[in-house]
Protein backbone atom coordinates (compact mmCIF):
# COMPACT_ATOMS: atom_id res chain seq x y z
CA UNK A 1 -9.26 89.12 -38.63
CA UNK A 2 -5.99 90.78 -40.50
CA UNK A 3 -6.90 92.14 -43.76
CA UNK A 4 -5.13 90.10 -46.41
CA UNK A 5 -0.96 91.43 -46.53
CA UNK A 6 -0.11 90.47 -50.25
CA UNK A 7 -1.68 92.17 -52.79
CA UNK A 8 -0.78 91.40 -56.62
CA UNK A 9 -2.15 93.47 -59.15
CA UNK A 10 -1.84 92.92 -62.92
CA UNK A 11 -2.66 93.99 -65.71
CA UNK A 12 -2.59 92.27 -69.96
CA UNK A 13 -2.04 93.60 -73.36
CA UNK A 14 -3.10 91.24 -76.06
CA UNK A 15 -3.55 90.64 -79.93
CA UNK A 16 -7.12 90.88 -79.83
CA UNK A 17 -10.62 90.19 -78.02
CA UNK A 18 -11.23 86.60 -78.87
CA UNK A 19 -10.49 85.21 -75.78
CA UNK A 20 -10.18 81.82 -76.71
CA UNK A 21 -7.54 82.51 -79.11
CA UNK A 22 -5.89 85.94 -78.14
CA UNK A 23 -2.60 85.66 -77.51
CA UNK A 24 -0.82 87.51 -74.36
CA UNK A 25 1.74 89.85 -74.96
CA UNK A 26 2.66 91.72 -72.40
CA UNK A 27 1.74 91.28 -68.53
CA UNK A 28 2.66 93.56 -65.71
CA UNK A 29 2.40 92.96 -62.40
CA UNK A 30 2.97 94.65 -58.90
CA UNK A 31 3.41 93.04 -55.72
CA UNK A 32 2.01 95.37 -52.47
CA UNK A 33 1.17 95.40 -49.27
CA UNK A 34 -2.01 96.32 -47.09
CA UNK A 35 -0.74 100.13 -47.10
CA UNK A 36 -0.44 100.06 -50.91
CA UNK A 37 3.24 100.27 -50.74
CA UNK A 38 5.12 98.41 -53.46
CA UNK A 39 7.44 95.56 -52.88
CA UNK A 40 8.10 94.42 -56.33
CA UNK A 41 7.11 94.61 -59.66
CA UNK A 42 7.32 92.39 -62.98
CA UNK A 43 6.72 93.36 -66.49
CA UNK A 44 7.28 90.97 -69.31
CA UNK A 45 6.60 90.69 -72.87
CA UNK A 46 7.03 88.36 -75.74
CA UNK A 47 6.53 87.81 -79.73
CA UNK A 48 3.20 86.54 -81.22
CA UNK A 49 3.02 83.03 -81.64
CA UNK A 50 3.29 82.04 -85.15
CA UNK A 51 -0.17 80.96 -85.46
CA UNK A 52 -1.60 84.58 -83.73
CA UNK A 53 -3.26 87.62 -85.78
CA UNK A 54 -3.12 90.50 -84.48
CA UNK A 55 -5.87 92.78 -84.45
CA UNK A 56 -4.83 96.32 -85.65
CA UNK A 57 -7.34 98.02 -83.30
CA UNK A 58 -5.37 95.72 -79.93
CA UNK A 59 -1.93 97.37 -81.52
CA UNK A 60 -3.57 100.63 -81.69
CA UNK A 61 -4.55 100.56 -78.49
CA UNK A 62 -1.61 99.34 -76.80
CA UNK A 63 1.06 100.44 -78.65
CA UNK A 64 3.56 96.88 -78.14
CA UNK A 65 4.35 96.73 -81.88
CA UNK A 66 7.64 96.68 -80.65
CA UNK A 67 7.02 93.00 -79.56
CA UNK A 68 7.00 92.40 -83.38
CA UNK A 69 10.32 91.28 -82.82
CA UNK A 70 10.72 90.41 -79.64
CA UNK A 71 13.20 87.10 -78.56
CA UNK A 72 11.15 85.91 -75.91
CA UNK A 73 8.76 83.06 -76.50
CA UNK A 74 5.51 83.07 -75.29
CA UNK A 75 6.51 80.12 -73.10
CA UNK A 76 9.21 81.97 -71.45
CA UNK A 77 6.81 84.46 -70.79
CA UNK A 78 4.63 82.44 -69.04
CA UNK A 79 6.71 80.31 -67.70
CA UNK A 80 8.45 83.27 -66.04
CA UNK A 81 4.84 85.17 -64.84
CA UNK A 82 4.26 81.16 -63.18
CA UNK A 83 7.67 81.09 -61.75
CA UNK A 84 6.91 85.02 -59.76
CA UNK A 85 3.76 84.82 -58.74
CA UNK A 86 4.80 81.40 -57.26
CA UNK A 87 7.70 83.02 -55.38
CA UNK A 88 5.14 86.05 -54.37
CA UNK A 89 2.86 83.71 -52.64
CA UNK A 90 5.26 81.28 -50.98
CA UNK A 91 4.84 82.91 -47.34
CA UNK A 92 1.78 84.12 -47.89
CA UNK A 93 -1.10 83.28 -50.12
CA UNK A 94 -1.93 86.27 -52.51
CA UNK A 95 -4.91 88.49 -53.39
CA UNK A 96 -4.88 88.88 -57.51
CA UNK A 97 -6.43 91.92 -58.14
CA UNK A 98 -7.35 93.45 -61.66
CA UNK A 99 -9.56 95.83 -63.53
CA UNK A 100 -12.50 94.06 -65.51
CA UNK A 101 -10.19 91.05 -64.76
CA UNK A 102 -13.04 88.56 -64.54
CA UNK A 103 -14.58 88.90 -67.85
CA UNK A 104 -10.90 89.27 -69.13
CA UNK A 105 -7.49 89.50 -67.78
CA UNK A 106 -8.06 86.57 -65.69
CA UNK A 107 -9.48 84.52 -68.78
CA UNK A 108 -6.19 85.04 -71.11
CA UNK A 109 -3.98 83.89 -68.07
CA UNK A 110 -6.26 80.65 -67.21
CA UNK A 111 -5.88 79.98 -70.67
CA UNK A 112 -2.32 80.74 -71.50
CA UNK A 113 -1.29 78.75 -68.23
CA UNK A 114 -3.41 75.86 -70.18
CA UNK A 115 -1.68 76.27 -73.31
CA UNK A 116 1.98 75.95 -71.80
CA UNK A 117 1.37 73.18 -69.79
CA UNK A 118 0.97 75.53 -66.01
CA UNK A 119 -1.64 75.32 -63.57
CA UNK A 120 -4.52 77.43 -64.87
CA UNK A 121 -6.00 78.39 -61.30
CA UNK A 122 -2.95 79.49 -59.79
CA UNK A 123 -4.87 83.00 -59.02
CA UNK A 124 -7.56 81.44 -56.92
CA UNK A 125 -6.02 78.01 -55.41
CA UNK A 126 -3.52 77.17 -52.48
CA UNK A 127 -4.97 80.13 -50.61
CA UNK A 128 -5.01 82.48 -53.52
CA UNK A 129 -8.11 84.67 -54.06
CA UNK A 130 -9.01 87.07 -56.60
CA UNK A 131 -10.85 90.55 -56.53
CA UNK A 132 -12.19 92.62 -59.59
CA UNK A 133 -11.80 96.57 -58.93
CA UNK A 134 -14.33 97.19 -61.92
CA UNK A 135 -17.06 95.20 -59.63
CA UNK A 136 -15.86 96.80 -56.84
CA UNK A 137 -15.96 100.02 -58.42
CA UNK A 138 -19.93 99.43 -59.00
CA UNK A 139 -20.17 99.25 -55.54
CA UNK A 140 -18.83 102.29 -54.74
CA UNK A 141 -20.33 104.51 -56.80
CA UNK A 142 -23.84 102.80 -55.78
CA UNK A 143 -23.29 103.32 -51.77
CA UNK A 144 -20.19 105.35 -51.19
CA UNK A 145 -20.17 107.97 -54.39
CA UNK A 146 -17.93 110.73 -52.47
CA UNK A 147 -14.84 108.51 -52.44
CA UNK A 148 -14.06 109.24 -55.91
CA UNK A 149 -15.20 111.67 -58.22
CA UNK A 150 -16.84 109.69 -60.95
CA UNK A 151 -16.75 110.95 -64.37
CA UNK A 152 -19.58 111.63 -66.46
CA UNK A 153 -19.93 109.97 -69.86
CA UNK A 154 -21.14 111.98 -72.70
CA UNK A 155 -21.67 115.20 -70.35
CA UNK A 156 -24.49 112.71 -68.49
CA UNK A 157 -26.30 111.51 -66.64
CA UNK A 158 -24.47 108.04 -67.29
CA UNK A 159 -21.31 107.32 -66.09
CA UNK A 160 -18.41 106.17 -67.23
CA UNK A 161 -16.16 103.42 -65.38
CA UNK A 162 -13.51 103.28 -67.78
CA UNK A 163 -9.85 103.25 -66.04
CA UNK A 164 -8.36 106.49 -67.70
CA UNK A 165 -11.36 108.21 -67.14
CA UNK A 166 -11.54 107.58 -63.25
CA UNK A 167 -7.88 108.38 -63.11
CA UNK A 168 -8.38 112.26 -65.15
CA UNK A 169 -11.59 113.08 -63.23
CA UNK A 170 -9.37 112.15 -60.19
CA UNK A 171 -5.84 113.59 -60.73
CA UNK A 172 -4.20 110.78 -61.35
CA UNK A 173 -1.45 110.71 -63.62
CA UNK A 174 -2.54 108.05 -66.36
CA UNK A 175 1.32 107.39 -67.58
CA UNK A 176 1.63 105.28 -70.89
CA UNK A 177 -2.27 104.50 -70.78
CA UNK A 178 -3.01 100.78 -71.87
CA UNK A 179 0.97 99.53 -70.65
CA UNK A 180 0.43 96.94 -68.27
CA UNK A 181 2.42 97.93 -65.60
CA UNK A 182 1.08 101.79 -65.85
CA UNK A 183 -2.64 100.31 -65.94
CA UNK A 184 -1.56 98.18 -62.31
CA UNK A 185 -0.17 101.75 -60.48
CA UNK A 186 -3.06 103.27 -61.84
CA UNK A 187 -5.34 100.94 -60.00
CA UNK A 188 -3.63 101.42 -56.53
CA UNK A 189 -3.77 104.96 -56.70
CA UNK A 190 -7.49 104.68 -57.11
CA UNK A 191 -7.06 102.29 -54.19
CA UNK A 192 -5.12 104.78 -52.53
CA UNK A 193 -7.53 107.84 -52.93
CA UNK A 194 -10.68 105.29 -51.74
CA UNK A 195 -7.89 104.05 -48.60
CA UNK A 196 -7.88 107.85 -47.29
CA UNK A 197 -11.41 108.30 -46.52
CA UNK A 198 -12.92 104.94 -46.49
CA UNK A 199 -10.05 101.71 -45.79
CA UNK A 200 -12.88 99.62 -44.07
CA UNK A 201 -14.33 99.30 -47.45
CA UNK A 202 -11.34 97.77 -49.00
CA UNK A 203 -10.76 96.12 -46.07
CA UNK A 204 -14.36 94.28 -46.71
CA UNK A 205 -13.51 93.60 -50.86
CA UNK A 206 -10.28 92.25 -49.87
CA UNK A 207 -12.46 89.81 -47.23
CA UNK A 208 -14.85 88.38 -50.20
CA UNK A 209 -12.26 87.82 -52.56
CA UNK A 210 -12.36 84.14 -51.97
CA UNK A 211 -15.43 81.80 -51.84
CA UNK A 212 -14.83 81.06 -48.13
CA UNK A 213 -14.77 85.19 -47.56
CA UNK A 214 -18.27 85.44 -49.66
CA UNK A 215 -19.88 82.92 -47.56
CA UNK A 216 -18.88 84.24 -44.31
CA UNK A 217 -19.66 87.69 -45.14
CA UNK A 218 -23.75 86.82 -46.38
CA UNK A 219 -24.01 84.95 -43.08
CA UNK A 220 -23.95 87.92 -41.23
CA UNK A 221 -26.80 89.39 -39.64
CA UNK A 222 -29.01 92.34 -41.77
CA UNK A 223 -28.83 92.92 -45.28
CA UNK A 224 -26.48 93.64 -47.91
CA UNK A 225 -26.09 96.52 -50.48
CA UNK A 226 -25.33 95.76 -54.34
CA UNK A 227 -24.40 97.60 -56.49
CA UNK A 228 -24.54 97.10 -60.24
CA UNK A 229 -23.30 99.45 -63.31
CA UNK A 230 -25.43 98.35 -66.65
CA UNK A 231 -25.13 100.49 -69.59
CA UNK A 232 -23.53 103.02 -67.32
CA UNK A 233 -26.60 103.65 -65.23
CA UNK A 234 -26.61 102.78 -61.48
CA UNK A 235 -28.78 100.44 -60.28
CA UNK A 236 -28.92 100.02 -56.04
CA UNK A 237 -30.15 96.63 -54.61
CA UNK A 238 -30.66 96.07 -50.83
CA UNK A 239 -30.65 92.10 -50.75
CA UNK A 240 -30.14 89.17 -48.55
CA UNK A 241 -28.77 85.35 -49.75
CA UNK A 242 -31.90 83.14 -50.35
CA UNK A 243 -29.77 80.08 -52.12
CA UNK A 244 -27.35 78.64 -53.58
CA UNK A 245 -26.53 75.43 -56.08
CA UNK A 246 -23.01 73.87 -55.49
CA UNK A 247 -20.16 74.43 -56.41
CA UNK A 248 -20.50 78.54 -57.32
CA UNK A 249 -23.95 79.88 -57.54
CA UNK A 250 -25.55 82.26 -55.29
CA UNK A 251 -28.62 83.74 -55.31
CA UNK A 252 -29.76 87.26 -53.02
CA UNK A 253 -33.40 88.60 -52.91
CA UNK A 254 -34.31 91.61 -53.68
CA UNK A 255 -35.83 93.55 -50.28
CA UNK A 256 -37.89 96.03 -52.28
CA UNK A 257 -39.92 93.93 -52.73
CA UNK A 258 -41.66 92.39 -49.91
CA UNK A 259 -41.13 88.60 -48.92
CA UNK A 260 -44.54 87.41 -47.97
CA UNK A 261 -45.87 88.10 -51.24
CA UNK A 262 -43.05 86.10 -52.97
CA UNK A 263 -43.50 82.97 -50.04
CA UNK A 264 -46.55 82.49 -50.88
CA UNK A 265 -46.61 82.29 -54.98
CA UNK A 266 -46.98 78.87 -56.03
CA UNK A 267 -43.55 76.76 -56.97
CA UNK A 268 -43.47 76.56 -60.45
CA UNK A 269 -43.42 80.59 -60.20
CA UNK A 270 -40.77 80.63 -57.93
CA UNK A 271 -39.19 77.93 -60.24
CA UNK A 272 -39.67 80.40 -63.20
CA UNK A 273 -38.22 83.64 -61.38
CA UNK A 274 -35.27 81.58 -60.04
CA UNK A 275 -34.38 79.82 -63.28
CA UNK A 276 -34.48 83.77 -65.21
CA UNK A 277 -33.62 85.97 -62.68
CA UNK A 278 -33.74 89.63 -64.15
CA UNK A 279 -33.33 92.70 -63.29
CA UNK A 280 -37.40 93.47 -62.47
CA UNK A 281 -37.75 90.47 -60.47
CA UNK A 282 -37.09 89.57 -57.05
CA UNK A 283 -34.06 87.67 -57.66
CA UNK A 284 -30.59 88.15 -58.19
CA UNK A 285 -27.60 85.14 -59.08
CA UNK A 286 -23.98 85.76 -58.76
CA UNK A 287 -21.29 83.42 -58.52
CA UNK A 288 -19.25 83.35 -54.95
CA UNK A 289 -16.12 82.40 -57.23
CA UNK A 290 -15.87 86.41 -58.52
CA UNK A 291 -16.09 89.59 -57.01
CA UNK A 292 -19.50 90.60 -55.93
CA UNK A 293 -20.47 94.50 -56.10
CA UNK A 294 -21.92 94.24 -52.53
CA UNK A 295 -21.62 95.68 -48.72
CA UNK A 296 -22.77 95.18 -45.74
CA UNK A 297 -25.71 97.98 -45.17
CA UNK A 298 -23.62 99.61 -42.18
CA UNK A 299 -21.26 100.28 -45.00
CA UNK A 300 -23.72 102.64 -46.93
CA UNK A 301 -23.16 105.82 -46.72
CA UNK A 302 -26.64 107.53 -47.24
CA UNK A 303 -29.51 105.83 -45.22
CA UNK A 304 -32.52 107.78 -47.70
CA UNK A 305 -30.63 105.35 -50.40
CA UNK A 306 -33.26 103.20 -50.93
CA UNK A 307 -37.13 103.90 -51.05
CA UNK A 308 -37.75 101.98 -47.72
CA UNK A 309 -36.33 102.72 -44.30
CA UNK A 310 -33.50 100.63 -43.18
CA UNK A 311 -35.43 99.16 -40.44
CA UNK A 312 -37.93 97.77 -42.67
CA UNK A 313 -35.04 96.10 -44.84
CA UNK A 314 -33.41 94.36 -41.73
CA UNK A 315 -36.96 93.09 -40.70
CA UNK A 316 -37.44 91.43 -44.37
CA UNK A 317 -33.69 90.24 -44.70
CA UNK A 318 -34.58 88.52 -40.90
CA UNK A 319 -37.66 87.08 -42.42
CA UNK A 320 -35.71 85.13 -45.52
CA UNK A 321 -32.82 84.34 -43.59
CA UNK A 322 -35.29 82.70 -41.07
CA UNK A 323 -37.28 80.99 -43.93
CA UNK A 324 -35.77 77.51 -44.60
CA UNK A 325 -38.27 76.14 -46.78
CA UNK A 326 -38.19 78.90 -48.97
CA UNK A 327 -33.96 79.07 -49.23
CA UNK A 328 -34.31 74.74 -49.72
CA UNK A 329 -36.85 75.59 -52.55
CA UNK A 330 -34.99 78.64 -54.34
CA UNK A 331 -31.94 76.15 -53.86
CA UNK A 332 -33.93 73.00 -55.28
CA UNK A 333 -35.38 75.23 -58.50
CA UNK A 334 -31.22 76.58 -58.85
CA UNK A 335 -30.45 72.55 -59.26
CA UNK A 336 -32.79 71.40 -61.14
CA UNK A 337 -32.16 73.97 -63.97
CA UNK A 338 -31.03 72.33 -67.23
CA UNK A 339 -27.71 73.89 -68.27
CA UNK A 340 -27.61 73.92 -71.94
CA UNK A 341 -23.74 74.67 -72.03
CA UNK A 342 -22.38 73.31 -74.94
CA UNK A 343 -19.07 71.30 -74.54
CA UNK A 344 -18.67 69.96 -78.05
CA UNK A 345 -15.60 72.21 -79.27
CA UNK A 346 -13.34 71.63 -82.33
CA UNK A 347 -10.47 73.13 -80.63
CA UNK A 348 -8.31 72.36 -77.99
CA UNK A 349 -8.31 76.26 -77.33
CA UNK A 350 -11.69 76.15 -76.23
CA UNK A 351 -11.72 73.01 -74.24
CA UNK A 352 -10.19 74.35 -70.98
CA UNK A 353 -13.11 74.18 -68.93
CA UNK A 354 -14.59 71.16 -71.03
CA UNK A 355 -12.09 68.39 -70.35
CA UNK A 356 -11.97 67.69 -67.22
CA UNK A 357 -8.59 68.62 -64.70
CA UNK A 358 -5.48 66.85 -65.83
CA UNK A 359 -4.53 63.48 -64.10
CA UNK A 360 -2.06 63.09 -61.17
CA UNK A 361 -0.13 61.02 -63.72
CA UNK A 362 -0.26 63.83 -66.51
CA UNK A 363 0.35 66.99 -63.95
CA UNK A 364 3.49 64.96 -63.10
CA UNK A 365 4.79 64.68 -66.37
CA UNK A 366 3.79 68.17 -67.72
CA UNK A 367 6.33 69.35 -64.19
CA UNK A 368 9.10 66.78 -65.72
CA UNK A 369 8.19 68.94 -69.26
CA UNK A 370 9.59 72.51 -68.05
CA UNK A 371 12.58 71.15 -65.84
CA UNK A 372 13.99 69.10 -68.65
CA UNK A 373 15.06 70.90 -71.64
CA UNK A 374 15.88 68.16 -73.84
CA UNK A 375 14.08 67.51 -77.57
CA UNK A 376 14.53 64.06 -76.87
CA UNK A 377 13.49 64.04 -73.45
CA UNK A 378 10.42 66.31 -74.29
CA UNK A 379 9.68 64.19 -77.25
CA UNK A 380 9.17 61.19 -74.95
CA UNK A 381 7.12 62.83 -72.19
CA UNK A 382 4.64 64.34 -74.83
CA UNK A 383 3.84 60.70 -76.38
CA UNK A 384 3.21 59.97 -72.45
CA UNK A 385 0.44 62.60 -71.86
CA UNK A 386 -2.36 60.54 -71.55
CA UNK A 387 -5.07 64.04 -71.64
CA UNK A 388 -4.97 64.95 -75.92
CA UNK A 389 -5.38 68.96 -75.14
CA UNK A 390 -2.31 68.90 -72.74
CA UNK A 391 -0.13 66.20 -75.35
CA UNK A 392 -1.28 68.55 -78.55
CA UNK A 393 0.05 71.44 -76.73
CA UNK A 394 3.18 70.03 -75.88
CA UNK A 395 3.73 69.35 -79.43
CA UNK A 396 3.54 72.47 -80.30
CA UNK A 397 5.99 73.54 -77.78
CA UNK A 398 8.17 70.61 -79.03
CA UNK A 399 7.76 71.96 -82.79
CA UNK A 400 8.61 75.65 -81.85
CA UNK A 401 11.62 75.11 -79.67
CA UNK A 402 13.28 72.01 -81.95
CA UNK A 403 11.64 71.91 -84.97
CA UNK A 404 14.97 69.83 -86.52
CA UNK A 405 14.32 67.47 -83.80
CA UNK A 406 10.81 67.18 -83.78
CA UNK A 407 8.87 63.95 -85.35
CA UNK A 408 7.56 63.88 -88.59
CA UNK A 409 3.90 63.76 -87.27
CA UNK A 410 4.47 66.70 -85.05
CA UNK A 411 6.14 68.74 -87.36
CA UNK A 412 2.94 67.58 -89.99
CA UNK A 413 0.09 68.82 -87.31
CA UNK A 414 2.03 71.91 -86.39
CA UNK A 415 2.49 73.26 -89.85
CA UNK A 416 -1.49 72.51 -90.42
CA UNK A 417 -2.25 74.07 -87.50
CA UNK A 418 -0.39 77.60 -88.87
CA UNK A 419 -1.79 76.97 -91.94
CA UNK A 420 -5.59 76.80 -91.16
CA UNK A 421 -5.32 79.79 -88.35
CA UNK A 422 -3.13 82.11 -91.47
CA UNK A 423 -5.50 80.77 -94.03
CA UNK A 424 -8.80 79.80 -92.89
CA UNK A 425 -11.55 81.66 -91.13
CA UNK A 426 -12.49 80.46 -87.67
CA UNK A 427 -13.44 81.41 -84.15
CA UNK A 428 -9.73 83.16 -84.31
CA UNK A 429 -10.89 85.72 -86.85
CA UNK A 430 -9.48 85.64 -90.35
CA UNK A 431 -6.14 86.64 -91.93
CA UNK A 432 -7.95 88.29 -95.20
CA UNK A 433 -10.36 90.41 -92.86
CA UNK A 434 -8.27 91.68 -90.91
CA UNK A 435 -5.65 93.12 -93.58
CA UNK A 436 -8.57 94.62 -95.53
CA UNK A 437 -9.89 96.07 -92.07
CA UNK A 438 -5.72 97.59 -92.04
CA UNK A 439 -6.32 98.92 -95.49
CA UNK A 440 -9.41 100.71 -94.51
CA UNK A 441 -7.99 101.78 -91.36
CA UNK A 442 -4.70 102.94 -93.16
CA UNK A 443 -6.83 105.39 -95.42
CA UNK A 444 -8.57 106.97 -92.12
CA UNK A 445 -7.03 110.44 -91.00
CA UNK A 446 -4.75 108.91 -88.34
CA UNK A 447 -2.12 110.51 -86.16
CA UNK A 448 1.46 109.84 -87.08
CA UNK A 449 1.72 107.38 -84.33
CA UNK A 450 -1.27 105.39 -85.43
CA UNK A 451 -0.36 105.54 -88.79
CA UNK A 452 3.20 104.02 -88.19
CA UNK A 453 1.33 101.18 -85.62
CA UNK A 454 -0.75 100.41 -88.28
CA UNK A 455 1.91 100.10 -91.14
CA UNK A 456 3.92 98.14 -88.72
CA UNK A 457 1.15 95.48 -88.46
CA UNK A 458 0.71 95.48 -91.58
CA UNK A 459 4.11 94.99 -92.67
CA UNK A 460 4.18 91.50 -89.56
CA UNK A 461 0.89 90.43 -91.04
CA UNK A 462 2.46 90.30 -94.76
CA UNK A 463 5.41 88.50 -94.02
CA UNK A 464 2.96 85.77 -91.99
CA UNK A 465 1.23 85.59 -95.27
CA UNK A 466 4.89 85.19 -97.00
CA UNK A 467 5.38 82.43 -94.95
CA UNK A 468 2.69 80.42 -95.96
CA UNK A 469 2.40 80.73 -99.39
């Protein structure tokens, strides 16, 4: 089969951590193909919403202060980053690829989607896949460590996976560290320098970047190798799958340790093991809907890698795979663990996994929403929305684009909302903390670029608080 032809990496820069309630301000993006060859590029930025806070560490670090005053909306951002990745993946569907974008990037854009009124998923739907180079990195330097030279953190013997780093200990030229679109060439040139000596690899990554790819590839005969980073020590696995609970969970077994002796415990300890797999036990669960740090064993380089001889690892991967009862039972105890996930949230925010998908009805009015611009028009389709996130967000959209036009209820919940996120503590952060954590910060020995960051956020921060006094 073709490796995948349409590669789009991107990268964010945002007020803060919280990722519930940071706010996007600048996303890059690059369009590529198989050979890492560029075929267009994005980069966009906007102003912070006049609800957001943001963190003087995030502006220290990525330098967008600029953005301050910036003309663009955040809806126009993100109604424009919708509008090209759409046109990117009209022939063919795309492969979304980021750094550490599962635990993050990928987050801020499901939710910022959500918060405009877009299709969150658009990354991993119609075709669309997504692959994580930080997992994949954790691969590599598990099975495959003389692809890159990996950098050292502290002087040793941990390691540190940290984007700039990888790129000095490898000669890559960093650029304007922490801008989006530098942070997106920065991850194909690692691509590149792994592409040179080992392009099956990627090849593989780019294969398991979608839960049909994952599934395919564990099917296959012998074992797998993964490869985990934890506190920036490496930790090699050989495993096989051994279950899996519907929609997105899959669990491997460990082959160091040997199979027999785990068949034939009794099930409420292969209940317990399942339902807290750790890193000492025999069982490990990832989710087939993110990238998994693994390979197939005729991928790893070094055959002394593990403690037992390969042989004796494809023998005990053939004896799970062949062991039906014991995947229906590692399935069964995967089921029948109580999920205490909590979906009682106070803010619409944090409800974008908690609700439910929008209705047929609402998706088609939230598409009449961005092609009309009208006040009047918009008014009407946001009293429509039947889903309360989706119509509360649309009133704010409504308030921030015609706030002459806008009813008096509207106007009333919008100016609440911008005064309990400017004046209140919540799961935002707070207003107060963060200017005293500017003042602090402003005292430190800072270079003159830090310094004038700093008294630029301080100086956006005060006038929010003008506003609302």
């Amino acid at each position: 089969m073709e490796p995948p032809n349409n590669l789009i990496f991107y990268d964010t820069e945002t007020t803060g951590l919280i990722k519930d309630f940071a706010q996007i301000l600048q996303c890059g993006s690059i369009q590529a193909n198989r050979n890492l060859e560029t075929q267009d590029e994005q980069n966009l930025g906007c102003a912070p919403l006049p609800w957001a806070i943001p963190h003087p560490m995030a502006m220290v670090t990525n330098k967008k202060t600029h953005l301050f005053n910036s003309n663009v909306s955040h809806y126009e951002m993100m109604r424009d980053l919708n509008r090209q990745w759409r046109q990117w993946t009209i022939d063919e569907p795309g492969v979304f690829i980021t750094y550490n974008g599962m635990a993050y990037d990928e987050e801020l854009i499901r939710r910022q989607f959500y918060w405009n009124l877009f299709e969150s998923y658009l990354t991993n739907t119609n075709g669309n896949s997504r692959l994580d180079l930080l997992l994949m990195m954790n691969n590599v330097v598990a099975f495959s460590p003389d692809l890159l030279n990996i950098p050292l953190y502290d002087g040793g013997p941990a390691i540190s996976l940290k984007q700039a780093d990888l790129a000095e200990a490898n000669g890559i030229e960093i650029g304007d560290a922490h801008d989006a679109i530098a942070d997106c060439k920065l991850m194909i040139s690692l691509l590149e320098k792994i592409n040179k000596k080992k392009p099956e690899l990627i090849d593989f990554f780019l294969s398991i970047s979608s839960k049909a790819g994952v599934q395919e590839a564990v099917q296959q005969p012998g074992f797998l190798g993964l490869g985990e980073v934890f506190r920036r020590e490496v930790f090699r696995y050989p495993v096989v799958p051994c279950g899996s609970k519907a929609p997105n969970d899959l669990m491997f077994f460990d082959l160091s340790f040997e199979p027999e002796e785990v068949f034939d415990l009794d099930t409420q300890e292969i209940y317990s093991m399942v339902q807290k797999p750790g890193k000492s036990g025999p069982f490990k669960k990832y989710g087939i809907n993110k990238t998994i740090p693994i390979c197939p064993s005729s991928m790893i380089d070094d055959n002394n890698t593990f403690d037992i001889d390969f042989a004796v690892l494809e023998d005990r991967a053939k004896q799970v795979r062949e062991n039906i009862d014991f995947q229906s039972l590692v399935s069964q105890a995967m089921a029948d663990k109580i999920n205490n996930w909590n979906n009682e949230y106070d803010h619409i925010e944090q409800m974008i996994y908690a609700g439910g998908f929008p209705s047929k009805e609402d998706k088609d009015l939230m598409a009449d929403f961005h092609r009309i611009d009208s006040a009047e028009e918009r008014i009407k389709i946001c009293r429509n929305i039947t889903d309360e996130r989706h119509r509360l967000f649309a009133e704010r959209l409504i308030c921030q684009f015609y706030p002459q036009a806008a009813p008096e209820d509207m106007m009333s919940r919008y100016e609440s909302l911008i005064t309990q996120r400017l004046n209140e503590e919540g799961p935002w952060g707070s207003l107060s903390k963060v200017m005293a954590e500017l003042e602090k910060l402003l005292g430190k020995d800072n270079s003159p670029e830090t310094q004038t960051i700093l008294e630029d956020t301080k100086e956006f921060l005060a006038q929010r608080s003008i506003s609302i006094d």
